[in-house]
Protein backbone atom coordinates (compact mmCIF):
# COMPACT_ATOMS: atom_id res chain seq x y z
CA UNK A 1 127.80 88.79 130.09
CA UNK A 2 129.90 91.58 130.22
CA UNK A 3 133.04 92.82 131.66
CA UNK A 4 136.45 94.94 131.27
CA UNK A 5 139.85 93.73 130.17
CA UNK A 6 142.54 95.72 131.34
CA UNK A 7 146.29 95.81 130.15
CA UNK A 8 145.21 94.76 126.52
CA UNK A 9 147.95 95.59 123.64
CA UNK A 10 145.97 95.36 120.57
CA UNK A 11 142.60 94.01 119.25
CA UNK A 12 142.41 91.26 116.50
CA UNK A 13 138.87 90.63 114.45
CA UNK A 14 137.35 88.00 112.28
CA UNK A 15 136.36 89.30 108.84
CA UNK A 16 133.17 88.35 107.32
CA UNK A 17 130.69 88.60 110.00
CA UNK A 18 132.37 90.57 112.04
CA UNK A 19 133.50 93.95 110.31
CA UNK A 20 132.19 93.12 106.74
CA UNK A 21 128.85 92.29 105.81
CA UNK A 22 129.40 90.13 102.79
CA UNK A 23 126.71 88.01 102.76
CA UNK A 24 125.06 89.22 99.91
CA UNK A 25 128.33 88.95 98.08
CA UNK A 26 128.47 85.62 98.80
CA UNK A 27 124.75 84.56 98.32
CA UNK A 28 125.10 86.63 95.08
CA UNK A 29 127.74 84.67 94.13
CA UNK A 30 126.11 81.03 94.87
CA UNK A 31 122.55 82.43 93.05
CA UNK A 32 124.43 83.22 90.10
CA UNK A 33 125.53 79.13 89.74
CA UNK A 34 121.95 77.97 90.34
CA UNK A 35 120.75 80.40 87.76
CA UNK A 36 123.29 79.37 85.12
CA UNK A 37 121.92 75.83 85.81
CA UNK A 38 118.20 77.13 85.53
CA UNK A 39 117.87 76.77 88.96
CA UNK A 40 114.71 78.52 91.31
CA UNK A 41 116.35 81.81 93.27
CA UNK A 42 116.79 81.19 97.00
CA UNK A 43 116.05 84.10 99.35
CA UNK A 44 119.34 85.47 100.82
CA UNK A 45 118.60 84.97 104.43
CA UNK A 46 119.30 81.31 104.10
CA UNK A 47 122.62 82.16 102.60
CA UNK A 48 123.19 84.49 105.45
CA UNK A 49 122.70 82.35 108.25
CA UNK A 50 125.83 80.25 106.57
CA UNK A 51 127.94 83.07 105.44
CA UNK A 52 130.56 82.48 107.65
CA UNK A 53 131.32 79.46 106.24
CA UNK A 54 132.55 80.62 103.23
CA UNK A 55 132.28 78.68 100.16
CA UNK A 56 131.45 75.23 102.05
CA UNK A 57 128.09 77.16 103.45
CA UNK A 58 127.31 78.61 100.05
CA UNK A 59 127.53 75.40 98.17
CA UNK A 60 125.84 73.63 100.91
CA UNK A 61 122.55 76.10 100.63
CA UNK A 62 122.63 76.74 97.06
CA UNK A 63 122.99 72.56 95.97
CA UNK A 64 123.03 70.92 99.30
CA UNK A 65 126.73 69.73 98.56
CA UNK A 66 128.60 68.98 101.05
CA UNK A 67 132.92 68.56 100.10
CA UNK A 68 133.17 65.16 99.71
CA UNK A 69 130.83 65.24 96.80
CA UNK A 70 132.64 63.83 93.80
CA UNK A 71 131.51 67.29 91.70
CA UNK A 72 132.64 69.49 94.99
CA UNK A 73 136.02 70.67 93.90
CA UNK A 74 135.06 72.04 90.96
CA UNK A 75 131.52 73.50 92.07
CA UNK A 76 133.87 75.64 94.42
CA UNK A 77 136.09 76.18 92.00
CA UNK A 78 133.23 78.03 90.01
CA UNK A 79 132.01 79.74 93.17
CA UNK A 80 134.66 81.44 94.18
CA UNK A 81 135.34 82.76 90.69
CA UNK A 82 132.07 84.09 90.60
CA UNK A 83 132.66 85.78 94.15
CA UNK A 84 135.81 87.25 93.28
CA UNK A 85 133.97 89.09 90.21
CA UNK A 86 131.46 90.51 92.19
CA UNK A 87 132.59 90.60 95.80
CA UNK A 88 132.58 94.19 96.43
CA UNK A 89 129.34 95.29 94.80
CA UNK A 90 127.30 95.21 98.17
CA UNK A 91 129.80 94.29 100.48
CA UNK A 92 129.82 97.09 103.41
CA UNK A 93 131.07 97.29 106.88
CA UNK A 94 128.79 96.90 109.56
CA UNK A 95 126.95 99.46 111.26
CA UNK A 96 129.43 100.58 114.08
CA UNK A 97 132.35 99.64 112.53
CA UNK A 98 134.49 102.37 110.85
CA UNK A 99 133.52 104.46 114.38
CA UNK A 100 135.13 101.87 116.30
CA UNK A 101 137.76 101.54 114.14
CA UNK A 102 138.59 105.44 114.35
CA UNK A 103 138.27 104.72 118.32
CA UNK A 104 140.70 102.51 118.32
CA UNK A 105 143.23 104.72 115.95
CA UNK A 106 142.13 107.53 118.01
CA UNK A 107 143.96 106.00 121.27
CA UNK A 108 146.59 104.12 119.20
CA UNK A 109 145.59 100.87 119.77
CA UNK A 110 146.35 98.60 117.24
CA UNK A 111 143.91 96.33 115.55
CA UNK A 112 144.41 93.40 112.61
CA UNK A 113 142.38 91.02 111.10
CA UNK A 114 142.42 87.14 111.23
CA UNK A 115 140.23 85.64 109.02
CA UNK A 116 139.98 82.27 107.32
CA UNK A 117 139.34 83.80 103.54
CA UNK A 118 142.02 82.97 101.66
CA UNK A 119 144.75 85.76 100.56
CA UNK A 120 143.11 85.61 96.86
CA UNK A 121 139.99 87.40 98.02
CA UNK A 122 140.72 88.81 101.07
CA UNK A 123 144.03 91.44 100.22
CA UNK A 124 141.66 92.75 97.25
CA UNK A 125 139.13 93.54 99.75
CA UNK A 126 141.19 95.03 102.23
CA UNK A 127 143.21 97.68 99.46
CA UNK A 128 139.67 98.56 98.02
CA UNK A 129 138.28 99.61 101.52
CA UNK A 130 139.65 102.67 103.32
CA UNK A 131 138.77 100.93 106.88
CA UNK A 132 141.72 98.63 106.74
CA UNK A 133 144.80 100.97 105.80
CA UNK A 134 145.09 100.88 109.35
CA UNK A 135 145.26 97.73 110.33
CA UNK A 136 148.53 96.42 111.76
CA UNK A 137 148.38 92.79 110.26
CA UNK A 138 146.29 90.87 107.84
CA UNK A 139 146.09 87.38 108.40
CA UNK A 140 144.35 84.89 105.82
CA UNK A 141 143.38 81.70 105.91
CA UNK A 142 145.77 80.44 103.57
CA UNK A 143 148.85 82.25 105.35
CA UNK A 144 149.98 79.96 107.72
CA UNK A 145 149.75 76.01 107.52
CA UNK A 146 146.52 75.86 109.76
CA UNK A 147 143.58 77.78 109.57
CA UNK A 148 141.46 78.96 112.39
CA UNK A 149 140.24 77.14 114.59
CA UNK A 150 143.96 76.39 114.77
CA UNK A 151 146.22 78.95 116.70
CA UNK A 152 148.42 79.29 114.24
CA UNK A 153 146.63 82.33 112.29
CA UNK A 154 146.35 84.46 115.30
CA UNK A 155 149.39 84.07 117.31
CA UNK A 156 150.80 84.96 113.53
CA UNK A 157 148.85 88.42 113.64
CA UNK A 158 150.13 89.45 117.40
CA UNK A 159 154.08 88.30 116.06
CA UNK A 160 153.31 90.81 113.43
CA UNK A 161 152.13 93.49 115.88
CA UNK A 162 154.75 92.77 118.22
CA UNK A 163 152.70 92.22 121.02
CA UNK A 164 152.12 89.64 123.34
CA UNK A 165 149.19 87.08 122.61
CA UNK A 166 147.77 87.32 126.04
CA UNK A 167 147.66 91.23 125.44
CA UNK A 168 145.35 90.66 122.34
CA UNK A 169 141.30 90.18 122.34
CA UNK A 170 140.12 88.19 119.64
CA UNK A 171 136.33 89.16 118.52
CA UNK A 172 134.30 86.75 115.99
CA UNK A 173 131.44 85.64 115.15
CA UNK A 174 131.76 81.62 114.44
CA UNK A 175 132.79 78.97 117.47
CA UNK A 176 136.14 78.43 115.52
CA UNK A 177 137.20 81.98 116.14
CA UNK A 178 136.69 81.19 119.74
CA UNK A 179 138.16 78.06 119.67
CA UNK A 180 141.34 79.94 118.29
CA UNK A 181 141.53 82.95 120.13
CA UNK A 182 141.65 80.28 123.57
CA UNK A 183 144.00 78.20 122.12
CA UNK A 184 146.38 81.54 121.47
CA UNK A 185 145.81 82.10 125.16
CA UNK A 186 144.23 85.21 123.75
CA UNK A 187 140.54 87.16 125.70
CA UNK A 188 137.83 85.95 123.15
CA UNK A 189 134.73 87.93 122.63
CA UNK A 190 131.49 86.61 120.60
CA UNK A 191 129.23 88.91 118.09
CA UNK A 192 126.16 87.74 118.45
CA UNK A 193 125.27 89.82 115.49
CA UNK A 194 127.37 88.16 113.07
CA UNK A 195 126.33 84.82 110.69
CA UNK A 196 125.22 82.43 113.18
CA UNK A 197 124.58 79.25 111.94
CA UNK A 198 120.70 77.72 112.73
CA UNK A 199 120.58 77.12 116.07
CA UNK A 200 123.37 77.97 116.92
CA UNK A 201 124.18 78.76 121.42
CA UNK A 202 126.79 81.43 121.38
CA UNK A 203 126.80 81.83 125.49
CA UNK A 204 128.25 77.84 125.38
CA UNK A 205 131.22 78.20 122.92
CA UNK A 206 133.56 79.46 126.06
CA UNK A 207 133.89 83.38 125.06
CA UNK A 208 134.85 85.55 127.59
CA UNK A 209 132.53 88.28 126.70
CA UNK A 210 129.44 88.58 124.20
CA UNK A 211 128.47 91.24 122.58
CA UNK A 212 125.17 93.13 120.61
CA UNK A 213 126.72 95.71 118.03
CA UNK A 214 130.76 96.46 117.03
CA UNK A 215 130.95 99.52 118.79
CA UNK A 216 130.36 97.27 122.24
CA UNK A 217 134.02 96.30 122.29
CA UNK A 218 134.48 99.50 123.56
CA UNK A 219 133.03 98.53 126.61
CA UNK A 220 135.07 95.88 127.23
CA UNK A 221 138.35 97.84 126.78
CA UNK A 222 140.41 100.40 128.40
CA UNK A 223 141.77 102.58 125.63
CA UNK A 224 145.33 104.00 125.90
């Protein structure tokens, strides 16, 4: 499915998934809990395929622990400890992405994140990589009352770029950033290339474009 949006203001992305691949970050992080418990290593495409869940997908592949498990809290606790020590060791953007990026500073259009990583990990991460001095807004998880799939985090990004939520495209690579960008009144596009969960259908979450790679938003936009 493809097509062009015209009269867009500024493009909005999820994080992990999206522009960063920090999956082995965040499988690093889990493996390094089950080997402090003497635990077998686990092969990182399983933590992959649940990397967009953040620290609920981690614990859930590396101790099959779901939150309401009495030892939950401070399992995740641990985890993201352990993530925030190492989360920038192999953490890189995806292929694509710094071009598209400069495309879109190129024309002047302006671009921000919303992600549902908390401010704690995610502001470290953005000052240490060069791609996001650019970016127009940063919004966390953790920044307003609701996360995504709530509309709260993205119609906070376009107030910050002073533009007009239906002027915005939304690309990410979970349902919930779908689910969001709608609710904002926002265009939505899905990366198929990002963590999909097993089995997951990204043609029936509702987006209004899919895409292959990060450099195919550009042909779904009309640069300035």
């Amino acid at each position: 499915m493809e097509r062009r949006f015209s009269g867009l203001q500024a493009v909005l992305f999820d994080l992990d998934g999206t522009l960063l691949d920090s999956a082995p970050d965040l499988g690093g992080a889990a493996e390094s809990l089950r080997l402090a418990r003497g635990l077998p290593p686990l092969p990182l495409e399983l933590y992959r395929a649940q990397a967009g869940s953040g620290a609920r997908g981690m614990l859930r592949v590396a101790f099959d622990m779901a939150p309401d498990h009495e030892d939950y809290a401070a399992l995740r606790e641990a985890f993201i400890d352990a993530y925030e020590a190492r989360m920038l060791e192999l953490t890189l953007p995806f292929d694509g992405v710094p071009a598209l990026v400069d495309a879109l500073n190129g024309s002047r259009m302006p671009w921000g994140v919303v992600t549902n990583k908390a401010e704690r990990l995610t502001h470290p991460l953005a000052r240490a990589l060069t791609l996001f001095d650019s970016a127009g807004a940063i919004v966390c998880g953790d920044t307003t009352p609701h996360p995504k799939p709530h509309p709260a985090p993205l119609l906070e990004a376009a107030r910050r770029l002073r533009v007009d939520p239906a002027r915005c495209l939304y690309v990410g690579d979970d349902e919930r950033d779908i689910q969001a960008g709608r609710a904002a009144g926002m265009r939505t596009v899905a990366a198929r290339y990002g963590y999909l969960g097993p089995g997951a259908d990204v043609a029936s979450w509702g987006a209004d474009a899919l895409i292959n790679a990060p450099l195919d938003v550009l042909n779904l936009i009309d640069l300035p």
